[in-house]
N, C-alpha and C. Protein backbone atom coordinates (compact mmCIF):
# COMPACT_ATOMS: atom_id res chain seq x y z
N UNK A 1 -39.37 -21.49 45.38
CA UNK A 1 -39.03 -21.60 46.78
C UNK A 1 -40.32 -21.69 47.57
N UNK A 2 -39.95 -22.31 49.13
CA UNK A 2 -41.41 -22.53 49.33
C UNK A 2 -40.55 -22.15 50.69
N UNK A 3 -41.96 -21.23 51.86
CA UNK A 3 -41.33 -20.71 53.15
C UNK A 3 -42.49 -20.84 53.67
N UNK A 4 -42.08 -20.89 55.39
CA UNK A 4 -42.88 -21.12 56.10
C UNK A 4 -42.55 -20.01 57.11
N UNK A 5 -43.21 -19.38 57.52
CA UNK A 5 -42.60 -17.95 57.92
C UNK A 5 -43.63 -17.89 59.31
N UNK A 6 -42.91 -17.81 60.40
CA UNK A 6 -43.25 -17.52 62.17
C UNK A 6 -42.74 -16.58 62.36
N UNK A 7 -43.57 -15.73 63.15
CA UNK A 7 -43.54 -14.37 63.91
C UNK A 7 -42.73 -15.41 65.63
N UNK A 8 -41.64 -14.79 65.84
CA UNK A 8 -41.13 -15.40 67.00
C UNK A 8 -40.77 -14.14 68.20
N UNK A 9 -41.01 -14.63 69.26
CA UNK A 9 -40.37 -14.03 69.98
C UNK A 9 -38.30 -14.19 70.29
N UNK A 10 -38.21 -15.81 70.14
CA UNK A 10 -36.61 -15.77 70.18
C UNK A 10 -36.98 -17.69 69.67
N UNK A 11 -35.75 -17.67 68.78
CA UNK A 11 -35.60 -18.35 67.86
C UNK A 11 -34.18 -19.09 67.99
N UNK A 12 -33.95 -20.53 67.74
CA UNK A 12 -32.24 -20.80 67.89
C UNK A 12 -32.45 -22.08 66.97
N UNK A 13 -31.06 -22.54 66.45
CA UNK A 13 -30.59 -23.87 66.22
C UNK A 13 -29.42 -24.14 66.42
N UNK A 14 -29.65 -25.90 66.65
CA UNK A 14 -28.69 -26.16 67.00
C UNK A 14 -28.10 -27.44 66.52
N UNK A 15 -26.85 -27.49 65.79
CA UNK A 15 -26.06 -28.31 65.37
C UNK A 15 -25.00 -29.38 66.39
N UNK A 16 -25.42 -30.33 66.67
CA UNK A 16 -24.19 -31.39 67.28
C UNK A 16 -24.35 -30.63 68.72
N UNK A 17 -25.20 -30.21 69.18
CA UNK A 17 -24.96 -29.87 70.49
C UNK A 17 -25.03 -28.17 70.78
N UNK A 18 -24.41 -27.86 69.80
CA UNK A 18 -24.03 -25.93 69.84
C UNK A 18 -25.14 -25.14 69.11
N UNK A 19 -25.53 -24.53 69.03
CA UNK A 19 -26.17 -23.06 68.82
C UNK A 19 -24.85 -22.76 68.01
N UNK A 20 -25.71 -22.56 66.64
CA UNK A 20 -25.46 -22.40 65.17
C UNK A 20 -25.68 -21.03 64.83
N UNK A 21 -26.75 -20.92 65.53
CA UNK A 21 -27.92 -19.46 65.23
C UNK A 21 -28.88 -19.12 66.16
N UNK A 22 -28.56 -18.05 66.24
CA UNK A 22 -30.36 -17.49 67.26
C UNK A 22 -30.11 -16.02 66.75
N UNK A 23 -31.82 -15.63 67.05
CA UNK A 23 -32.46 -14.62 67.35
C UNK A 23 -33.18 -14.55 68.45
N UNK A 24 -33.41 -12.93 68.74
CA UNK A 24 -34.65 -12.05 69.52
C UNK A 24 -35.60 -12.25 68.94
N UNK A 25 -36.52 -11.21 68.62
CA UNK A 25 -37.80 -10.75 68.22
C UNK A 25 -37.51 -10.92 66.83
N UNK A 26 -38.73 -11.37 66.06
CA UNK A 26 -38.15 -11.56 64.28
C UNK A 26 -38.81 -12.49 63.68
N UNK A 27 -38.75 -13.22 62.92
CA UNK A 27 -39.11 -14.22 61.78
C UNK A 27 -38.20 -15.39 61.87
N UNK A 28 -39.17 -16.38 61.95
CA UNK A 28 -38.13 -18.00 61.68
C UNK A 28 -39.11 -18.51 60.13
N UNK A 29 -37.99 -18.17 58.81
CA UNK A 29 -37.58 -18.54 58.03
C UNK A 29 -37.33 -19.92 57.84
N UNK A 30 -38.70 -21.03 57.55
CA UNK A 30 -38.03 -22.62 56.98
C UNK A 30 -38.28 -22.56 55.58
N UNK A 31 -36.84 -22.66 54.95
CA UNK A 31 -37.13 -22.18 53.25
C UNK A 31 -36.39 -23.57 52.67
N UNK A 32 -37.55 -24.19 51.53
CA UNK A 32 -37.04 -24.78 50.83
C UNK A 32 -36.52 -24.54 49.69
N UNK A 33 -36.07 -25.46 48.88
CA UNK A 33 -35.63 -24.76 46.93
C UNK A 33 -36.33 -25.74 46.13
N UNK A 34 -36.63 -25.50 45.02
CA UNK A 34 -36.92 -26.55 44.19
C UNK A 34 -35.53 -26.46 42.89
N UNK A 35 -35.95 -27.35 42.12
CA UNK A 35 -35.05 -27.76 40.78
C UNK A 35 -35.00 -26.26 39.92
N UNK A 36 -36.41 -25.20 39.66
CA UNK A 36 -36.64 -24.63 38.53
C UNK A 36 -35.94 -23.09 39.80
N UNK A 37 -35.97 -23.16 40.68
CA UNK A 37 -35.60 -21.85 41.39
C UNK A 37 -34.55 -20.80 40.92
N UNK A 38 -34.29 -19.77 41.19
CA UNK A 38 -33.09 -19.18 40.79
C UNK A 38 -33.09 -17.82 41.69
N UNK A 39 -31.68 -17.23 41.01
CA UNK A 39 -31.80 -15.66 42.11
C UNK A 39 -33.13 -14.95 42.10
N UNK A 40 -33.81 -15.25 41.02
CA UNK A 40 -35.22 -14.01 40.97
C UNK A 40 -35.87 -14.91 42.21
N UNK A 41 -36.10 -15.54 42.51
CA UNK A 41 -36.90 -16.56 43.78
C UNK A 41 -36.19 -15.87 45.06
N UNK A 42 -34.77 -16.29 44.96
CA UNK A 42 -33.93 -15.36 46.30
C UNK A 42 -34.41 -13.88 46.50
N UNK A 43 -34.34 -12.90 45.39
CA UNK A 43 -34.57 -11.93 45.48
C UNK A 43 -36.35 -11.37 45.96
N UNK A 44 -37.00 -12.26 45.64
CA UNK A 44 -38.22 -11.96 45.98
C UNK A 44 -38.70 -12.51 46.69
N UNK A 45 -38.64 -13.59 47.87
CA UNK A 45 -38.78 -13.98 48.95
C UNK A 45 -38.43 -13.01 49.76
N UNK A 46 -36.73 -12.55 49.77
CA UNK A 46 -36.36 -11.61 50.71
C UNK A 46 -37.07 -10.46 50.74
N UNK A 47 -37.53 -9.65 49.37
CA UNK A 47 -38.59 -8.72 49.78
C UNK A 47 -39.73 -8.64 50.39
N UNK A 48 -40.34 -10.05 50.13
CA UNK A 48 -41.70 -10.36 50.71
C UNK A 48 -41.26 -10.18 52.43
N UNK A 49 -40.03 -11.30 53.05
CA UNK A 49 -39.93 -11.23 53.99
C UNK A 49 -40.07 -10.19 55.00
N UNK A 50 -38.92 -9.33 54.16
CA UNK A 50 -38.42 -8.07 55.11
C UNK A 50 -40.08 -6.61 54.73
N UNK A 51 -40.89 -7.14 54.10
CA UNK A 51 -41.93 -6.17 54.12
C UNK A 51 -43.63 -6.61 54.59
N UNK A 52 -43.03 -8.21 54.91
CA UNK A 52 -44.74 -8.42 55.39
C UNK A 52 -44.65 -7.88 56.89
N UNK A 53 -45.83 -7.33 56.72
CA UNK A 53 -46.80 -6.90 57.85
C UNK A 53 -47.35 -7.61 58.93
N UNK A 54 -46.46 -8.19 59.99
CA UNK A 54 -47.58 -9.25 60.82
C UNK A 54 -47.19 -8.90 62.45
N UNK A 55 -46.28 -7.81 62.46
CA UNK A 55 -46.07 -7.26 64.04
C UNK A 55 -46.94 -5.90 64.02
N UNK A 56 -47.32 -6.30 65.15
CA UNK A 56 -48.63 -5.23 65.55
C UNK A 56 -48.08 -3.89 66.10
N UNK A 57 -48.99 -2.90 65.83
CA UNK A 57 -48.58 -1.36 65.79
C UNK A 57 -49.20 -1.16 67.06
N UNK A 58 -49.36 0.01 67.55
CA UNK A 58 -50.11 0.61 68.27
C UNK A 58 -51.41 0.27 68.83
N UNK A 59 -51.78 -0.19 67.98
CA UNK A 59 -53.88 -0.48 68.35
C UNK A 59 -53.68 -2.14 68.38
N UNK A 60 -52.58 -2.86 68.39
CA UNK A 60 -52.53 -3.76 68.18
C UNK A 60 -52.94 -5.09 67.06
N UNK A 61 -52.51 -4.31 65.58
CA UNK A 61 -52.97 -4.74 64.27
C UNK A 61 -51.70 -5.53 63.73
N UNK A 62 -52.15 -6.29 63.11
CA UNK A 62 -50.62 -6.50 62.15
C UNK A 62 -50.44 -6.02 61.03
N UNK A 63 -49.53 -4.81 61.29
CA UNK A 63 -49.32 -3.55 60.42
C UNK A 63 -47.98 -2.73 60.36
N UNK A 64 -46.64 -3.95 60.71
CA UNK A 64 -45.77 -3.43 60.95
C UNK A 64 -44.62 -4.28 60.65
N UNK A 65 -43.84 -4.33 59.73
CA UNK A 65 -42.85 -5.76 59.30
C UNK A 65 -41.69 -5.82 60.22
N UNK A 66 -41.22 -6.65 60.07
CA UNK A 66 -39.83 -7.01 60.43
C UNK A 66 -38.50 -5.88 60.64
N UNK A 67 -38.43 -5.26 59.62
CA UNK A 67 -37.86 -4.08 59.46
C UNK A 67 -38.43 -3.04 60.18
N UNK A 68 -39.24 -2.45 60.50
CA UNK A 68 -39.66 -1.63 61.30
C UNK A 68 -39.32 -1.60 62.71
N UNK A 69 -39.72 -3.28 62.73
CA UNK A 69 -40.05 -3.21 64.55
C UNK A 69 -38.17 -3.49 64.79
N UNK A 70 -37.45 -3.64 63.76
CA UNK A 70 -35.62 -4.24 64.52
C UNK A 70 -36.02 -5.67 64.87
N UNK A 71 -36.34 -5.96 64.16
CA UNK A 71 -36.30 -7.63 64.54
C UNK A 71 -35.39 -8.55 63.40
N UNK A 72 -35.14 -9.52 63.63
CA UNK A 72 -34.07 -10.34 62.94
C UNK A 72 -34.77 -11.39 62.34
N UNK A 73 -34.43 -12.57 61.79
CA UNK A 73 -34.15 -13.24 60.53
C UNK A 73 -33.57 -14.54 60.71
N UNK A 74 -34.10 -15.49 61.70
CA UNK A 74 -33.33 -17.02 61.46
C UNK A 74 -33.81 -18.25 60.57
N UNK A 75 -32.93 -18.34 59.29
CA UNK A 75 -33.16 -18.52 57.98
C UNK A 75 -32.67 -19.98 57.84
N UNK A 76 -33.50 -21.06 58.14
CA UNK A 76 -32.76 -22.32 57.88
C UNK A 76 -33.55 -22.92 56.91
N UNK A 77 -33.02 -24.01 56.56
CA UNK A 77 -33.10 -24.41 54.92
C UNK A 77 -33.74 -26.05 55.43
N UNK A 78 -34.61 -26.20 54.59
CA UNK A 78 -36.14 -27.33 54.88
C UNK A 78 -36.18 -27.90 53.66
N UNK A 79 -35.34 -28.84 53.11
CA UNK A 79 -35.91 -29.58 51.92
C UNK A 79 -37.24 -30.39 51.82
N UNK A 80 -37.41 -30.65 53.50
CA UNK A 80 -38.87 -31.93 53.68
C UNK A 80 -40.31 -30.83 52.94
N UNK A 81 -39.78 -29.11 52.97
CA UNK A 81 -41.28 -28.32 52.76
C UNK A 81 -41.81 -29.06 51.43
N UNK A 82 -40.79 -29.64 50.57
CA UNK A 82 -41.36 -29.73 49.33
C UNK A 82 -41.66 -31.77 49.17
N UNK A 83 -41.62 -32.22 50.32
CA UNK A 83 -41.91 -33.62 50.57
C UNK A 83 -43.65 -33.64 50.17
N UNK A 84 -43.70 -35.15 49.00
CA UNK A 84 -44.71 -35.48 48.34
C UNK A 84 -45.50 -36.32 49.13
N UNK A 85 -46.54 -36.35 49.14
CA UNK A 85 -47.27 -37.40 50.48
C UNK A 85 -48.81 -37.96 49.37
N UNK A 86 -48.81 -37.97 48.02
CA UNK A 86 -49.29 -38.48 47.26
C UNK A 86 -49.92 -39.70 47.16
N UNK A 87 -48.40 -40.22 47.56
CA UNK A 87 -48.74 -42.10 47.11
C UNK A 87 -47.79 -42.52 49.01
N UNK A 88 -48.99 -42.86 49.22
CA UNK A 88 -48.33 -44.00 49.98
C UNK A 88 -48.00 -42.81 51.53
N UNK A 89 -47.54 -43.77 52.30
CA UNK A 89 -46.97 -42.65 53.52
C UNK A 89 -45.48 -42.47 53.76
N UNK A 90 -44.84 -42.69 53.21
CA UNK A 90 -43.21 -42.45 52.87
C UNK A 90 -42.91 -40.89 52.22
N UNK A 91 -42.66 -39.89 52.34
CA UNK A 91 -42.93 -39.01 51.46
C UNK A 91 -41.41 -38.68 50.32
N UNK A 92 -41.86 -38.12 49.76
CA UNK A 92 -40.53 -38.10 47.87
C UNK A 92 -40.45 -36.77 47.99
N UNK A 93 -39.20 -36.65 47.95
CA UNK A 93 -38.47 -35.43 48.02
C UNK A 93 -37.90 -35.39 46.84
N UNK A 94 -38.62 -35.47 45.69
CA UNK A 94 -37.77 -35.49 43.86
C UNK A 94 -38.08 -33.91 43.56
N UNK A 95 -38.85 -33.53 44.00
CA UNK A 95 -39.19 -31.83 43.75
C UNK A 95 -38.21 -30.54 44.73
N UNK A 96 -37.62 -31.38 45.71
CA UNK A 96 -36.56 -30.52 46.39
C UNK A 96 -35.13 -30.57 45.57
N UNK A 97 -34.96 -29.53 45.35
CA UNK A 97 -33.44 -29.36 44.74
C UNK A 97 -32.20 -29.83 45.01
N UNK A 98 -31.46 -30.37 44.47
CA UNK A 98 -30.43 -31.09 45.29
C UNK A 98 -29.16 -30.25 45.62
N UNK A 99 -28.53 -30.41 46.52
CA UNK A 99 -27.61 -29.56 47.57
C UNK A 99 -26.80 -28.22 46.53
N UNK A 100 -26.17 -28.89 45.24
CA UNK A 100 -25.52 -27.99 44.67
C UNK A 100 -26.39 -26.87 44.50
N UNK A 101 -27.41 -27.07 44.13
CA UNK A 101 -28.53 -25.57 43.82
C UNK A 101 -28.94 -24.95 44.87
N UNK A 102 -30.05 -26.18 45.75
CA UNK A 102 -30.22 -25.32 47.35
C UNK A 102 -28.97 -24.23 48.08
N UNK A 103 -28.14 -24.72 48.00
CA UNK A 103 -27.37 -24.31 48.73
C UNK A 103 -26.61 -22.74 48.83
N UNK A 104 -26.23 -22.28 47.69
CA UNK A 104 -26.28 -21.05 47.01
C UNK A 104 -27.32 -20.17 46.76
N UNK A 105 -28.66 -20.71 46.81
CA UNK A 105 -29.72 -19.94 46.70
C UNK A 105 -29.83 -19.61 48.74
N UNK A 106 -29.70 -20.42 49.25
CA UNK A 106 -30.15 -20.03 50.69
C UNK A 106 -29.31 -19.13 51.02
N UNK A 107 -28.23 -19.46 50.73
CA UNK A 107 -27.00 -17.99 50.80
C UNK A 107 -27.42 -16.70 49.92
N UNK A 108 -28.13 -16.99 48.91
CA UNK A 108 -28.04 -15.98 48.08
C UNK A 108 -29.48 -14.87 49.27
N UNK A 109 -30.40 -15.72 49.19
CA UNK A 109 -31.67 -15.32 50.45
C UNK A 109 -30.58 -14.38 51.80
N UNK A 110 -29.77 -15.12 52.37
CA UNK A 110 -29.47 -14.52 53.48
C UNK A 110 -28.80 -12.70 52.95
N UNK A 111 -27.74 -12.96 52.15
CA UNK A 111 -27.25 -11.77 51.35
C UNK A 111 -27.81 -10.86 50.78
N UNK A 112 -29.56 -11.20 50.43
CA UNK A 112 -30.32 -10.43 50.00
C UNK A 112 -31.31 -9.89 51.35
N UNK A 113 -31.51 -10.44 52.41
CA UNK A 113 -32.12 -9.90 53.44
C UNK A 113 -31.48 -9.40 54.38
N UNK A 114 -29.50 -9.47 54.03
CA UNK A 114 -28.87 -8.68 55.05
C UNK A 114 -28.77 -6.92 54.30
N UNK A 115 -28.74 -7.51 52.95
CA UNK A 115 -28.44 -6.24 52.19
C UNK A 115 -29.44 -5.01 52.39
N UNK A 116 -31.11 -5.69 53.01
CA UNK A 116 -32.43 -4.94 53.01
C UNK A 116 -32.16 -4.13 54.52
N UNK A 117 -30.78 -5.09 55.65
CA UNK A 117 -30.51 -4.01 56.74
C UNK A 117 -31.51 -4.82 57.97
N UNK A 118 -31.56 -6.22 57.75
CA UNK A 118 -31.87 -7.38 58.19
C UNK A 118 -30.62 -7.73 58.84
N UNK A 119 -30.99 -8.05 60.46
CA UNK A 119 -29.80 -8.91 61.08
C UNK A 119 -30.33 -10.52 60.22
N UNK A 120 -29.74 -11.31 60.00
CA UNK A 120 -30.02 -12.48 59.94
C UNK A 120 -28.72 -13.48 60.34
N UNK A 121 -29.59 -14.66 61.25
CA UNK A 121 -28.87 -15.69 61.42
C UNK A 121 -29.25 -17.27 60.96
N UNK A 122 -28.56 -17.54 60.50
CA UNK A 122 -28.85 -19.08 59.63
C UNK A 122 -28.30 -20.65 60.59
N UNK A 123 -28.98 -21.60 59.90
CA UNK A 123 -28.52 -22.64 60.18
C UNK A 123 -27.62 -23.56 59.85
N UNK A 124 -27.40 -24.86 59.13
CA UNK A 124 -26.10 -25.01 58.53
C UNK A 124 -26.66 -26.04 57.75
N UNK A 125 -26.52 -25.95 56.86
CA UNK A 125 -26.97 -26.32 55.49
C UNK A 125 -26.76 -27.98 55.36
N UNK A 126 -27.52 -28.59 55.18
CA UNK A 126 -27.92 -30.45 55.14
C UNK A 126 -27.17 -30.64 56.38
N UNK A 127 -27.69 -29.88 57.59
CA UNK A 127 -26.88 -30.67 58.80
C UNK A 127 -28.01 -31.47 59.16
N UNK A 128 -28.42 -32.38 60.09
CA UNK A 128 -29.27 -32.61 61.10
C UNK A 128 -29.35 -31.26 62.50
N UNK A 129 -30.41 -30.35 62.77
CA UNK A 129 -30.32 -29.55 63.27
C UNK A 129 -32.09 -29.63 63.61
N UNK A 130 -31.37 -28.97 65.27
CA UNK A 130 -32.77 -29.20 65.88
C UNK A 130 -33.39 -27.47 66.09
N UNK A 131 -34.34 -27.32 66.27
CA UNK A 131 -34.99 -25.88 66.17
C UNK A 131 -35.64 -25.46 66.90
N UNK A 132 -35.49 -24.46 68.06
CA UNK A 132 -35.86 -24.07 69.14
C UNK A 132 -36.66 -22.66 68.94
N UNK A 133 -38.03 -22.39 68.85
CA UNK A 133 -38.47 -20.57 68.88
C UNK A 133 -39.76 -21.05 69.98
N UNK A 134 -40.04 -19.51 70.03
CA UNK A 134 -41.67 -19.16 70.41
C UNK A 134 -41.98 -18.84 69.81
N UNK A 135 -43.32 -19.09 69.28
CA UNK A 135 -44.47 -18.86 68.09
C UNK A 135 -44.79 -17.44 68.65
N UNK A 136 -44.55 -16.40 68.14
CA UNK A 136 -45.44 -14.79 68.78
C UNK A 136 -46.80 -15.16 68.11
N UNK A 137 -47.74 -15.46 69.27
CA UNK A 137 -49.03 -15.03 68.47
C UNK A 137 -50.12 -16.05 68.66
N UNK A 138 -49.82 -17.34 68.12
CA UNK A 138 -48.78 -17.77 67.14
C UNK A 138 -49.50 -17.32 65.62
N UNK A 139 -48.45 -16.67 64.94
CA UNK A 139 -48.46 -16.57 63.63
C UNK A 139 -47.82 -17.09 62.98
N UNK A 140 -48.14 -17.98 61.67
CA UNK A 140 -47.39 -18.33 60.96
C UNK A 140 -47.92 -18.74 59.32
N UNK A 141 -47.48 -18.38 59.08
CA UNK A 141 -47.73 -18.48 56.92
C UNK A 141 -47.28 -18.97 56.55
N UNK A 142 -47.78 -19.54 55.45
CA UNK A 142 -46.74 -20.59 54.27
C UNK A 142 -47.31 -19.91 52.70
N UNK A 143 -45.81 -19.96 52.16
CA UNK A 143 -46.30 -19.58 50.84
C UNK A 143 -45.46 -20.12 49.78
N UNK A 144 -45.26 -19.48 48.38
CA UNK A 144 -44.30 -19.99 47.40
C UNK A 144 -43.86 -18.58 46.32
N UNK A 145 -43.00 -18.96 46.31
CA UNK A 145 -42.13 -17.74 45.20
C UNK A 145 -41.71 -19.00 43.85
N UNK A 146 -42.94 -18.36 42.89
CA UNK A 146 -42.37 -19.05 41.86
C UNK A 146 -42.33 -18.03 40.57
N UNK A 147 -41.21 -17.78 39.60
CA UNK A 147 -41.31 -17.07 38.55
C UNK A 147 -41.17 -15.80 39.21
N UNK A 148 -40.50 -15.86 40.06
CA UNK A 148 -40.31 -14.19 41.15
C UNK A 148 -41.58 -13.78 41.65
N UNK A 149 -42.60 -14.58 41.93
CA UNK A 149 -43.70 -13.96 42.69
C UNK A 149 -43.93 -14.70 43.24
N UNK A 150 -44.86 -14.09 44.71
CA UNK A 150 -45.24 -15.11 45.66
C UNK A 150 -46.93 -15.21 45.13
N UNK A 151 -46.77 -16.78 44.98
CA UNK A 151 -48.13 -17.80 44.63
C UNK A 151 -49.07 -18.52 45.58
């Protein structure tokens, strides 16, 4: 899995016109899947999520996760993260997983970061959907969960 993870102040999407999803204060979640992914990927993204450290404490550090501060979780699903830009300027999406797999794993992610006591709100899975936050900070990371660890 591959995520791109923003510290937001308030976060939304929106499908055909409507608001699908929003958050407050929290994390905007763009998570892709690949082919080799599985629950150990779900399961350990969501830990990473709900325990990185990037809301500031007291002295103003980033030393305080998601869970701490009550902040939420809008978790939409990005097949382009894993778009190839190799050859040519067209980019290949053969390394993004195709819907039957993505699709259950992003659910499986949400179920595992509600279970951690995470509000989370999602987007809607191979819609066209447009994406509205504020960058807090702006912070934002990109990483990968492969073999249940982040790489």
């Amino acid at each position: 899995m591959r995520c791109v993870v923003q510290r937001v102040s308030r976060a939304a999407v929106e499908v055909d016109g409507h608001v699908v999803g929003s958050i407050g204060p929290g994390l905007l979640a763009l998570v892709a899947v690949t082919g080799s992914d599985a629950r150990t990927e779900a399961v350990a993204l969501a830990s990473k999520l709900t325990a990185l450290r990037i809301f500031p404490d007291s002295d103003g550090k980033m030393n305080r996760s998601v869970l701490e501060v009550g902040g939420e979780v809008l978790l939409v699903s990005q097949f382009t993260l894993y778009g190839d830009l190799r050859k040519g300027n067209r980019p290949s999406f053969i390394s993004a997983a195709p819907p039957e797999v993505a699709a259950p794993l992003i659910e499986q992610l949400a179920v595992e970061l509600r279970g951690q006591g995470i509000n989370v709100a999602t987007g809607s899975f191979g819609a066209m959907m447009k994406v509205d936050l504020v960058n807090d900070g702006p912070v934002t990371l990109t990483f990968d969960v492969v073999g249940g660890r982040v790489v």
